[in-house]
PDB file of N, CA and C in Angstrom:
ATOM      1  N   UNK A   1       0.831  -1.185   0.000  1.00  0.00           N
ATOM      2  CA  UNK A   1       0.000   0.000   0.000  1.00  0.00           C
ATOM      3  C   UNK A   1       0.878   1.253   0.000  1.00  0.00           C
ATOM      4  N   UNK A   2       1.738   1.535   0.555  1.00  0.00           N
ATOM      5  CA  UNK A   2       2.681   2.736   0.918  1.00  0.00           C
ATOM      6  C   UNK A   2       3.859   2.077   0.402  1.00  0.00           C
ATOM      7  N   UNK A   3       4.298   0.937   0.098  1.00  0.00           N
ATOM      8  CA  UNK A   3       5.414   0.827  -0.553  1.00  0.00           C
ATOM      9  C   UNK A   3       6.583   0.830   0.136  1.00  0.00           C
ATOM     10  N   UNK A   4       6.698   0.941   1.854  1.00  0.00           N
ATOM     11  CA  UNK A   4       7.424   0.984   2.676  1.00  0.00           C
ATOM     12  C   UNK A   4       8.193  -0.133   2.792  1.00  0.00           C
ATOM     13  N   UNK A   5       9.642  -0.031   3.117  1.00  0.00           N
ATOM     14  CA  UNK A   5      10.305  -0.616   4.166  1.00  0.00           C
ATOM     15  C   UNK A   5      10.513  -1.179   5.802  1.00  0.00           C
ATOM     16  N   UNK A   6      10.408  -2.358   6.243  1.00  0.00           N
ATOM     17  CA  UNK A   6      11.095  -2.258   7.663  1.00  0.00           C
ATOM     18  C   UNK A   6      11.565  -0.969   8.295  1.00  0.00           C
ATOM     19  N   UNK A   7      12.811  -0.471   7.480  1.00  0.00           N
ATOM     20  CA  UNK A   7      12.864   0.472   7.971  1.00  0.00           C
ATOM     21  C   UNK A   7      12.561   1.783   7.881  1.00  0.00           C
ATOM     22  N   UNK A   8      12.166   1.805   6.889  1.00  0.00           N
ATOM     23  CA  UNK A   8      11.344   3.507   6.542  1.00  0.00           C
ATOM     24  C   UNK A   8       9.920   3.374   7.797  1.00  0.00           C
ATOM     25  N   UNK A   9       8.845   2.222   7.910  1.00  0.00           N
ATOM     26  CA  UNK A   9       8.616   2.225   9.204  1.00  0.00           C
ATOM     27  C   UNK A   9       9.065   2.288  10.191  1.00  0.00           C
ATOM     28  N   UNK A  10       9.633   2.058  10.395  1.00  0.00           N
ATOM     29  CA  UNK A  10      10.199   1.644  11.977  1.00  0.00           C
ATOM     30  C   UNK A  10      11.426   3.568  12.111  1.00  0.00           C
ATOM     31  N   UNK A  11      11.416   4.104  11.466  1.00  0.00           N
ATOM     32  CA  UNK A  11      12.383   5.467  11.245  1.00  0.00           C
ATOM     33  C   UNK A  11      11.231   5.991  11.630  1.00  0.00           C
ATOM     34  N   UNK A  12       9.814   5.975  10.832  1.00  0.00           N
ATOM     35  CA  UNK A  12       9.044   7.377  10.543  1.00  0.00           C
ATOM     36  C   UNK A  12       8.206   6.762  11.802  1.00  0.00           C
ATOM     37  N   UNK A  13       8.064   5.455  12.756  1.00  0.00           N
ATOM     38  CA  UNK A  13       7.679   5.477  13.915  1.00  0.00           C
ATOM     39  C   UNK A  13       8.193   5.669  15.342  1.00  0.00           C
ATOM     40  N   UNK A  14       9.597   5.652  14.735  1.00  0.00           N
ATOM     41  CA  UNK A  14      10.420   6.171  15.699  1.00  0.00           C
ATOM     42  C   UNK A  14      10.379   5.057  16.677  1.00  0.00           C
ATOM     43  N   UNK A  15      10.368   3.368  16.164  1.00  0.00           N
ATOM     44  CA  UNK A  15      10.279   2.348  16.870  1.00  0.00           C
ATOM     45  C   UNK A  15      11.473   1.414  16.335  1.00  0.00           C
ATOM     46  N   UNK A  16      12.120   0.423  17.008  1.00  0.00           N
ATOM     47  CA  UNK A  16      13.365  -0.470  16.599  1.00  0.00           C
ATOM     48  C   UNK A  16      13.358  -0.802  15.482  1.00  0.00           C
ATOM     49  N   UNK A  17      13.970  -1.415  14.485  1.00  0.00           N
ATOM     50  CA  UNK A  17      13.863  -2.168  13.482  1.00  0.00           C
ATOM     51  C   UNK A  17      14.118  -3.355  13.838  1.00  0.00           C
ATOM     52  N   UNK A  18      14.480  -3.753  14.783  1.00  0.00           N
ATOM     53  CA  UNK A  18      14.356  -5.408  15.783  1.00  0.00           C
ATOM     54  C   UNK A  18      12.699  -5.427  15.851  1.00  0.00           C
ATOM     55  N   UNK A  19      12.571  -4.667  16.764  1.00  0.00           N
ATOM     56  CA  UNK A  19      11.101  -4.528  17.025  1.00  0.00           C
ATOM     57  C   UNK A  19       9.637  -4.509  15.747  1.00  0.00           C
ATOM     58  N   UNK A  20      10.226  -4.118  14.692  1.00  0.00           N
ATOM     59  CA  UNK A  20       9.391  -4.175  13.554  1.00  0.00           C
ATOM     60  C   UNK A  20       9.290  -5.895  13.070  1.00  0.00           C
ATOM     61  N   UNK A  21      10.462  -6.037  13.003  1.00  0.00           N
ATOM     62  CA  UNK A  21      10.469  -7.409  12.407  1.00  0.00           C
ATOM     63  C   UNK A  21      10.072  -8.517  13.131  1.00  0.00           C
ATOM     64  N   UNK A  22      10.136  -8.680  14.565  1.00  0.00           N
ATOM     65  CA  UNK A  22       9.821  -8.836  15.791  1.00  0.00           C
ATOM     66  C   UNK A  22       8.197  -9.512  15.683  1.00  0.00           C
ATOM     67  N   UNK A  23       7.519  -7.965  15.341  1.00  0.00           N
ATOM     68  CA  UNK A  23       6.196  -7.936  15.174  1.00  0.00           C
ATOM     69  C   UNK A  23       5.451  -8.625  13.661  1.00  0.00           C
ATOM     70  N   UNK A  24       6.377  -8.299  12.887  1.00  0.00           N
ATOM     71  CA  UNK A  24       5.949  -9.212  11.566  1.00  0.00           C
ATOM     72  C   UNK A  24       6.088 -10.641  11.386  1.00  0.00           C
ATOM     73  N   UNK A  25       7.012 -11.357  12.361  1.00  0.00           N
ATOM     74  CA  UNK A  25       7.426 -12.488  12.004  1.00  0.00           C
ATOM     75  C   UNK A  25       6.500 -13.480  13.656  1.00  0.00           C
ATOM     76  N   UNK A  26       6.336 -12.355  13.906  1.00  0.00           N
ATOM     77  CA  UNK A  26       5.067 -13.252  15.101  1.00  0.00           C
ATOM     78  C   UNK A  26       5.765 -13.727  16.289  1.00  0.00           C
ATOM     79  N   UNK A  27       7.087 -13.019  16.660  1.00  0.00           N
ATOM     80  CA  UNK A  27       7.738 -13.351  17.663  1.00  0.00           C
ATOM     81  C   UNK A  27       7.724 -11.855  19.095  1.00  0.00           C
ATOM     82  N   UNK A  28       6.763 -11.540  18.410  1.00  0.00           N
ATOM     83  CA  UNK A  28       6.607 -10.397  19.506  1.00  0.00           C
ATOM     84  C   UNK A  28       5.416 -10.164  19.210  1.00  0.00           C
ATOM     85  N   UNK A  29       4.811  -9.738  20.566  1.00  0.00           N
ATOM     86  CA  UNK A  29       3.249  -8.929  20.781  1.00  0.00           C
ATOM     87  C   UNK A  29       3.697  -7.780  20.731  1.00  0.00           C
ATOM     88  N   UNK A  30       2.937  -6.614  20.187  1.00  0.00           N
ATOM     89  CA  UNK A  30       2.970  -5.264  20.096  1.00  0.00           C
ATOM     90  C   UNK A  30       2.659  -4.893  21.843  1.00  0.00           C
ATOM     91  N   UNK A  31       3.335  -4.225  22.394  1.00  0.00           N
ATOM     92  CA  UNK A  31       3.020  -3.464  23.306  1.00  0.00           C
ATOM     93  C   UNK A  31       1.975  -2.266  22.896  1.00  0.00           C
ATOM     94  N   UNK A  32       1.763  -1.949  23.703  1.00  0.00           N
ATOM     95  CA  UNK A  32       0.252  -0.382  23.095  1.00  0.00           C
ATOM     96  C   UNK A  32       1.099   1.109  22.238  1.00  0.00           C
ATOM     97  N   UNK A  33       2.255   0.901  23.171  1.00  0.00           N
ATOM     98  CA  UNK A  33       2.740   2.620  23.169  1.00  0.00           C
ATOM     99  C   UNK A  33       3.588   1.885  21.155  1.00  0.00           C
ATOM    100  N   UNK A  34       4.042   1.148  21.560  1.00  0.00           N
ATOM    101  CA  UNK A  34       4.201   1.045  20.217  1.00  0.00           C
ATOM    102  C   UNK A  34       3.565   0.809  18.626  1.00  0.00           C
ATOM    103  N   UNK A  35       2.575  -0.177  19.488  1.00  0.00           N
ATOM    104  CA  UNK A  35       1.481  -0.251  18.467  1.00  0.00           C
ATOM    105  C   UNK A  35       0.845   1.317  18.011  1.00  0.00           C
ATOM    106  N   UNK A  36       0.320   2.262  18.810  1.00  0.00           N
ATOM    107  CA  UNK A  36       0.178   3.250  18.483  1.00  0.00           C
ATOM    108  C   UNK A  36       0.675   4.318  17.557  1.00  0.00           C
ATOM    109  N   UNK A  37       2.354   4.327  18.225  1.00  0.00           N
ATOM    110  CA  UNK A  37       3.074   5.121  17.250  1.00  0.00           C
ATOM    111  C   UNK A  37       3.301   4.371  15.472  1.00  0.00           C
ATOM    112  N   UNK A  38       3.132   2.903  15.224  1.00  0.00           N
ATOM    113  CA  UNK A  38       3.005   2.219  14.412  1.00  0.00           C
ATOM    114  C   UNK A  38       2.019   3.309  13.629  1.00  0.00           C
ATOM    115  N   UNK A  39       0.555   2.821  14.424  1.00  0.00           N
ATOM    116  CA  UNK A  39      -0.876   3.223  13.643  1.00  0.00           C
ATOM    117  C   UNK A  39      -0.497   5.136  13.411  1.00  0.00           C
ATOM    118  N   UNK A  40       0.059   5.706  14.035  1.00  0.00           N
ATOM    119  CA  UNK A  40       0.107   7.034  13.992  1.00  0.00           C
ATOM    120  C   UNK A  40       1.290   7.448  12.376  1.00  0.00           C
ATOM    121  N   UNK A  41       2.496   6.563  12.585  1.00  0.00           N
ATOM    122  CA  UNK A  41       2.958   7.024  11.207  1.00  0.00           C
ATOM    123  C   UNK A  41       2.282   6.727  10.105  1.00  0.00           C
ATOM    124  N   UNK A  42       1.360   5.502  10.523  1.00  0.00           N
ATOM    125  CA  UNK A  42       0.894   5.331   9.039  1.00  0.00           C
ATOM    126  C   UNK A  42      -0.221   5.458   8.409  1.00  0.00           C
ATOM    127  N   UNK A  43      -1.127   6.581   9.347  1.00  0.00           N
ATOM    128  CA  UNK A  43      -1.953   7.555   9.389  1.00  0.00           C
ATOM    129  C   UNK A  43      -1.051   8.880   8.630  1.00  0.00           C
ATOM    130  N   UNK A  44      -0.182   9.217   9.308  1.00  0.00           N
ATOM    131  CA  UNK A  44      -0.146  10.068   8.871  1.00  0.00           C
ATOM    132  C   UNK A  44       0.445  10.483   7.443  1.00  0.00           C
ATOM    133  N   UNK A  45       0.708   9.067   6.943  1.00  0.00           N
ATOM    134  CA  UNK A  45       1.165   8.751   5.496  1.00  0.00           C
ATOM    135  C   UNK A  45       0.105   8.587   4.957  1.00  0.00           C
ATOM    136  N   UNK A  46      -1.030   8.647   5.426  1.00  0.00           N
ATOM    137  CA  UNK A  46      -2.254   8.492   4.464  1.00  0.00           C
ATOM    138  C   UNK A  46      -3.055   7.547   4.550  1.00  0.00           C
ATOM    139  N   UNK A  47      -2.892   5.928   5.500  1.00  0.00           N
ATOM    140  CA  UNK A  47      -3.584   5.105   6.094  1.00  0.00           C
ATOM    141  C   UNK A  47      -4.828   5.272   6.558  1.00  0.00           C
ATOM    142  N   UNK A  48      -5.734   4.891   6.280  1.00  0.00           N
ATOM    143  CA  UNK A  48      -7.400   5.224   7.269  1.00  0.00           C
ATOM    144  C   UNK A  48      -7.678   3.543   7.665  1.00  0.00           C
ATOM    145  N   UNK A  49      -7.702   3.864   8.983  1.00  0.00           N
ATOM    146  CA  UNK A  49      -8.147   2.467   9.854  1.00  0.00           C
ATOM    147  C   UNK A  49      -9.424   2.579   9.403  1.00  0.00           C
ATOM    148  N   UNK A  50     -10.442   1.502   9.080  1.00  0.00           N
ATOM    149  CA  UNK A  50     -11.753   1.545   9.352  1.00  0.00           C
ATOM    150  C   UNK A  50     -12.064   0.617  10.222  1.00  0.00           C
ATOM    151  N   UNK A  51     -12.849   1.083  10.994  1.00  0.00           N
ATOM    152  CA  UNK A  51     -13.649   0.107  12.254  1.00  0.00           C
ATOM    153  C   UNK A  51     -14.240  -1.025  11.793  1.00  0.00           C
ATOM    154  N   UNK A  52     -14.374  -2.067  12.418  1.00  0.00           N
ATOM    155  CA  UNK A  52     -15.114  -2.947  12.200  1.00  0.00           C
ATOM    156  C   UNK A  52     -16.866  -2.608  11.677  1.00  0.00           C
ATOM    157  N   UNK A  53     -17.120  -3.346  10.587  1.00  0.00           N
ATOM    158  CA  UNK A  53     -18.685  -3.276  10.774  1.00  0.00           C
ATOM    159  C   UNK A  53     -19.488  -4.579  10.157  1.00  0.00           C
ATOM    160  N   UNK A  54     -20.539  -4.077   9.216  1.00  0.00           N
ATOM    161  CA  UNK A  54     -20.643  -5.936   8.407  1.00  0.00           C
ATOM    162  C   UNK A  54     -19.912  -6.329   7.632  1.00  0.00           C
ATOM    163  N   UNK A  55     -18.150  -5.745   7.348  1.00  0.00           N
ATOM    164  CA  UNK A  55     -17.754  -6.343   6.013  1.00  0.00           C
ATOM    165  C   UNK A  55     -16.562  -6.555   7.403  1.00  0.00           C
ATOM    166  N   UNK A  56     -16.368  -5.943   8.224  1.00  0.00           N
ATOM    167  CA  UNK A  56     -15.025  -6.480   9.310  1.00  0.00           C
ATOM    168  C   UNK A  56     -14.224  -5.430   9.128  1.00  0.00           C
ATOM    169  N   UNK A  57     -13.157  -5.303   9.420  1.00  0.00           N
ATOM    170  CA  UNK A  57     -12.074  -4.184   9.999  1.00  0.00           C
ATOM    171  C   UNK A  57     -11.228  -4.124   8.461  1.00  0.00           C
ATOM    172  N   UNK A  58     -10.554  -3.084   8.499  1.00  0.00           N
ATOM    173  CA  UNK A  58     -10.338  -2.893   7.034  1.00  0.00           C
ATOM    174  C   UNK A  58      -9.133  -1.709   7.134  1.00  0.00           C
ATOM    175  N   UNK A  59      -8.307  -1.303   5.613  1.00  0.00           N
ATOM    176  CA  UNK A  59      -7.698  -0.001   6.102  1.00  0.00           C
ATOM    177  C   UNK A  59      -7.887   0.005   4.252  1.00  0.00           C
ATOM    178  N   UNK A  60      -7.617   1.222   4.330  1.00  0.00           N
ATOM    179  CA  UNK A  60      -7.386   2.141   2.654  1.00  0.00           C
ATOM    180  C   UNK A  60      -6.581   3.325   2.654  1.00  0.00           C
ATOM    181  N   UNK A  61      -6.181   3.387   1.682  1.00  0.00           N
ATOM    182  CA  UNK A  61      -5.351   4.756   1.365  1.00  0.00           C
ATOM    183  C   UNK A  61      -6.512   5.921   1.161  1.00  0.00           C
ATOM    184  N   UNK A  62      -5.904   6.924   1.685  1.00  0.00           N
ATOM    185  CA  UNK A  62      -6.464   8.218   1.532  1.00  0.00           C
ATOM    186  C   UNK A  62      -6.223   8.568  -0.270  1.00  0.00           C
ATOM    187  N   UNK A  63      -7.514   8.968  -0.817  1.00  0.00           N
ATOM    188  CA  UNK A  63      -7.728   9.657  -1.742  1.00  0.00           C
ATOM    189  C   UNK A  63      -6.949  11.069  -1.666  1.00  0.00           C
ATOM    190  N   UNK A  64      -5.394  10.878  -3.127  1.00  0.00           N
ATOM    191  CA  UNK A  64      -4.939  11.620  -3.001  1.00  0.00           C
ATOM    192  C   UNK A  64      -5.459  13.350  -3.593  1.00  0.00           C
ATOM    193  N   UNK A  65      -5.662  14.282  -3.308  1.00  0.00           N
ATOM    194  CA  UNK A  65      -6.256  15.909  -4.140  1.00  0.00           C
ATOM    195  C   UNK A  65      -4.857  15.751  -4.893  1.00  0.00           C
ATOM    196  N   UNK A  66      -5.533  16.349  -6.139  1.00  0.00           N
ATOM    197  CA  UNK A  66      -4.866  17.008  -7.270  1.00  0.00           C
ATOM    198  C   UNK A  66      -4.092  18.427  -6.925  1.00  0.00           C
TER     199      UNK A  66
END
């Protein structure tokens, strides 16, 4: 979706790159404070969480303006 890196996440969350991979490979639970700053960079790259509803939890890119 964003085309990111390990570490271009883990830079623009200002979280380990141990810790990224950590979390992708299923050898670590996200703690909150990190999980957060996770969901926060990649909000602010343009990510939209959607809530659960009848189709289930979901994310999309923000519609970029011309």
């Amino acid at each position: 979706m964003l085309d990111w890196s390990q570490q271009q996440l883990a830079t623009t969350a200002n979280v380990g790159l141990s810790t990224i991979r950590s979390f992708e490979t299923g050898k670590r639970v996200p703690i909150a404070n990190n999980l957060q700053a996770i969901r926060t960079a990649l909000e602010a790259a343009g990510v939209i969480f959607i809530d659960q509803n009848g189709n289930g939890p979901g994310v999309r890119l923000r519609d970029r303006q011309a």
